[in-house]
Protein backbone atom coordinates (compact mmCIF):
# COMPACT_ATOMS: atom_id res chain seq x y z
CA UNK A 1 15.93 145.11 -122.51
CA UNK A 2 14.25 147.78 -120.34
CA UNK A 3 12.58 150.65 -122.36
CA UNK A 4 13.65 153.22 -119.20
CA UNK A 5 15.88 156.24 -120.20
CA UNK A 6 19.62 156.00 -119.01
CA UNK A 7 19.32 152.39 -119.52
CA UNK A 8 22.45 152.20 -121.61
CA UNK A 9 24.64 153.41 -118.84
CA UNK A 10 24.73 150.44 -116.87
CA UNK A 11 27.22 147.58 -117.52
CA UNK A 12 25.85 144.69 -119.09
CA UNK A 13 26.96 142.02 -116.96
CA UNK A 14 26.40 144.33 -113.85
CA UNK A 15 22.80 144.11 -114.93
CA UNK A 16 22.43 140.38 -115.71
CA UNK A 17 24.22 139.79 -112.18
CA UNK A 18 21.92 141.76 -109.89
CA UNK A 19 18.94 140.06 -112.25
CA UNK A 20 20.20 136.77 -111.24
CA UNK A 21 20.20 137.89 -107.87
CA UNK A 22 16.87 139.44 -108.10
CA UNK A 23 15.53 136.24 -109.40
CA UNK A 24 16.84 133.94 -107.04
CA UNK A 25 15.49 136.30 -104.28
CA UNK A 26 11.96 135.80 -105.62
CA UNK A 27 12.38 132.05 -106.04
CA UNK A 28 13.48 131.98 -102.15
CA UNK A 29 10.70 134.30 -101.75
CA UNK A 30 8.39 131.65 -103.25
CA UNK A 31 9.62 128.66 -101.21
CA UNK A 32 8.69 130.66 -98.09
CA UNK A 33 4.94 130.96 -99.51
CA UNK A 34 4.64 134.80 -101.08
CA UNK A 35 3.10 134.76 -104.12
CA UNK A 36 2.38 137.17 -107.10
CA UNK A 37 0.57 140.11 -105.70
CA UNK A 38 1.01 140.24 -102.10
CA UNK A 39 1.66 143.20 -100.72
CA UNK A 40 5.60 144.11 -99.67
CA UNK A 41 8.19 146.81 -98.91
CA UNK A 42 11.11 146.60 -100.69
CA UNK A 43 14.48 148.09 -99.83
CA UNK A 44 17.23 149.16 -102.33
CA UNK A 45 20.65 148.82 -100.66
CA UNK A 46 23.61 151.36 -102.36
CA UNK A 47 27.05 152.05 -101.42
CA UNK A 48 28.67 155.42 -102.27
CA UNK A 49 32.47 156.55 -101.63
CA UNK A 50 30.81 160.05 -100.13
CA UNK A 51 27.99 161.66 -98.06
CA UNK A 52 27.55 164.05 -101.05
CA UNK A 53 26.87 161.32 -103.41
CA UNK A 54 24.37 159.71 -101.09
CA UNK A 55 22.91 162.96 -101.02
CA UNK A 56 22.29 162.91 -104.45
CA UNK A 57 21.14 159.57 -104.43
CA UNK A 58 18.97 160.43 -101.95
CA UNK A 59 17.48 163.41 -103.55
CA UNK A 60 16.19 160.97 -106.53
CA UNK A 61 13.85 159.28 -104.80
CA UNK A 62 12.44 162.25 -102.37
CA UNK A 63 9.21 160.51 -102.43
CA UNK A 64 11.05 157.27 -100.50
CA UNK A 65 12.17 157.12 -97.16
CA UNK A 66 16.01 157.13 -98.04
CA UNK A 67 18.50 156.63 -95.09
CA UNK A 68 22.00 157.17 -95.23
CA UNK A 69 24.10 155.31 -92.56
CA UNK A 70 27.91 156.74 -92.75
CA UNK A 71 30.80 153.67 -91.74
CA UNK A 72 33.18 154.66 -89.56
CA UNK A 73 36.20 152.87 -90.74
CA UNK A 74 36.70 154.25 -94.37
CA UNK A 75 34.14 157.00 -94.59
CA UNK A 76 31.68 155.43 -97.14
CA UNK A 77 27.87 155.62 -97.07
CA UNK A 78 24.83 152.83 -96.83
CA UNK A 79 21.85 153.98 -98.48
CA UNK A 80 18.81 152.11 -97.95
CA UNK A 81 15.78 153.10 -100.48
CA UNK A 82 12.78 152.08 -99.33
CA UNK A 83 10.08 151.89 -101.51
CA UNK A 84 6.21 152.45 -100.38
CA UNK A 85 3.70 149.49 -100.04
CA UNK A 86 4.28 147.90 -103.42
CA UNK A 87 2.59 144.53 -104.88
CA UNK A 88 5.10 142.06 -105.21
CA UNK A 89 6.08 140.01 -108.47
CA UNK A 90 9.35 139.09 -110.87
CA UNK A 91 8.63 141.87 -113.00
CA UNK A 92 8.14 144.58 -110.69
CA UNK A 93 11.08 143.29 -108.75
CA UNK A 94 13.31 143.40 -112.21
CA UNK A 95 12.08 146.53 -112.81
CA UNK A 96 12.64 148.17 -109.75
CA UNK A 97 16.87 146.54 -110.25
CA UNK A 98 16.66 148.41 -113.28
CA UNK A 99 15.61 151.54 -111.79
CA UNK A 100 18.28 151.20 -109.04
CA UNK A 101 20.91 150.21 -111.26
CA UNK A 102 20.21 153.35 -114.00
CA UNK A 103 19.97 155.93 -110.59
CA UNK A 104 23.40 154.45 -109.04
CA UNK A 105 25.20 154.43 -112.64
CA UNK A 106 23.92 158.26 -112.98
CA UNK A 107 24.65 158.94 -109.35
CA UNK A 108 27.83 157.72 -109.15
CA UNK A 109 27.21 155.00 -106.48
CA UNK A 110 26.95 150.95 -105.76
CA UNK A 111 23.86 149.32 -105.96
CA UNK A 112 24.08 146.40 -104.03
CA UNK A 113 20.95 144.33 -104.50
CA UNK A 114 17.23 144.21 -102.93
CA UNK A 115 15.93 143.44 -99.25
CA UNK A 116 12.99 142.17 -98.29
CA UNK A 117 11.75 141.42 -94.90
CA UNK A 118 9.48 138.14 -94.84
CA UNK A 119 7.80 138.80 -91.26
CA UNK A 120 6.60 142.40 -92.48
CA UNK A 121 5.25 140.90 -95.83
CA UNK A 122 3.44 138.00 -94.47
CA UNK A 123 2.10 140.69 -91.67
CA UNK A 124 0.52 143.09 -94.84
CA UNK A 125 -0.98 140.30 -96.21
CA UNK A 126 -2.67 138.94 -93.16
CA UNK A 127 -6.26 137.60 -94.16
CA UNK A 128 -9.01 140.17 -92.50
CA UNK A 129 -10.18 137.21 -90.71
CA UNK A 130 -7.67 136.38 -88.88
CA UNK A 131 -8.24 140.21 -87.00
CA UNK A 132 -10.18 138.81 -84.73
């Protein structure tokens, strides 16, 4: 288990589901030829029943860019966390679920999983040669 603070809080099986998740993501990740220390943006998706919770979600992570996208037909919020250039890997990927998962048990909010977008990665991680 994690050694992060607030760890406790979240449900067990919530944790081992969105590690799953997290793990098939990287395995799909794999197939499409990323590998262990490319470079990568990585976006935490939440849900939250009210703009003042994503507010408070949002002030977690004020060193982010945190968006907060409110849906018309029942009120609720997307939040999309995204994280600075990161290097990729499993354990930064379970890592950063655990993080996510602590933040949205203390805030009071969904989290929903991890996004990646292939294109941008393989565009990071462009060899310098290939500049010119």
């Amino acid at each position: 288990m994690s050694g992060y603070a607030g760890i406790e809080l979240i449900d067990p099986t919530e944790r081992l589901k969105q590690h799953v998740l997290t793990k098939e993501l990287w395995q799909k990740l794999r197939e499409l030829g990323l590998k262990t220390g490319d470079k990568g943006i990585i976006n935490g998706i939440f849900y939250s029943k009210s703009y003042e919770q994503a507010k408070v979600l949002k002030a977690s992570f004020n060193d982010w860019d945190v968006s907060i996208q409110e849906q018309k037909e029942d009120l609720s919020q997307i939040i999309q966390i995204t994280t600075p250039i990161s290097r990729l890997s499993i354990e930064a990927l379970l890592e950063l679920t655990d993080v996510f998962l602590i933040v949205a048990a203390e805030t009071d909010t969904k989290f929903d999983g991890l996004e990646l977008e292939v294109n941008k990665i393989k565009r990071l991680n462009t060899p310098w040669w290939k500049f010119w």
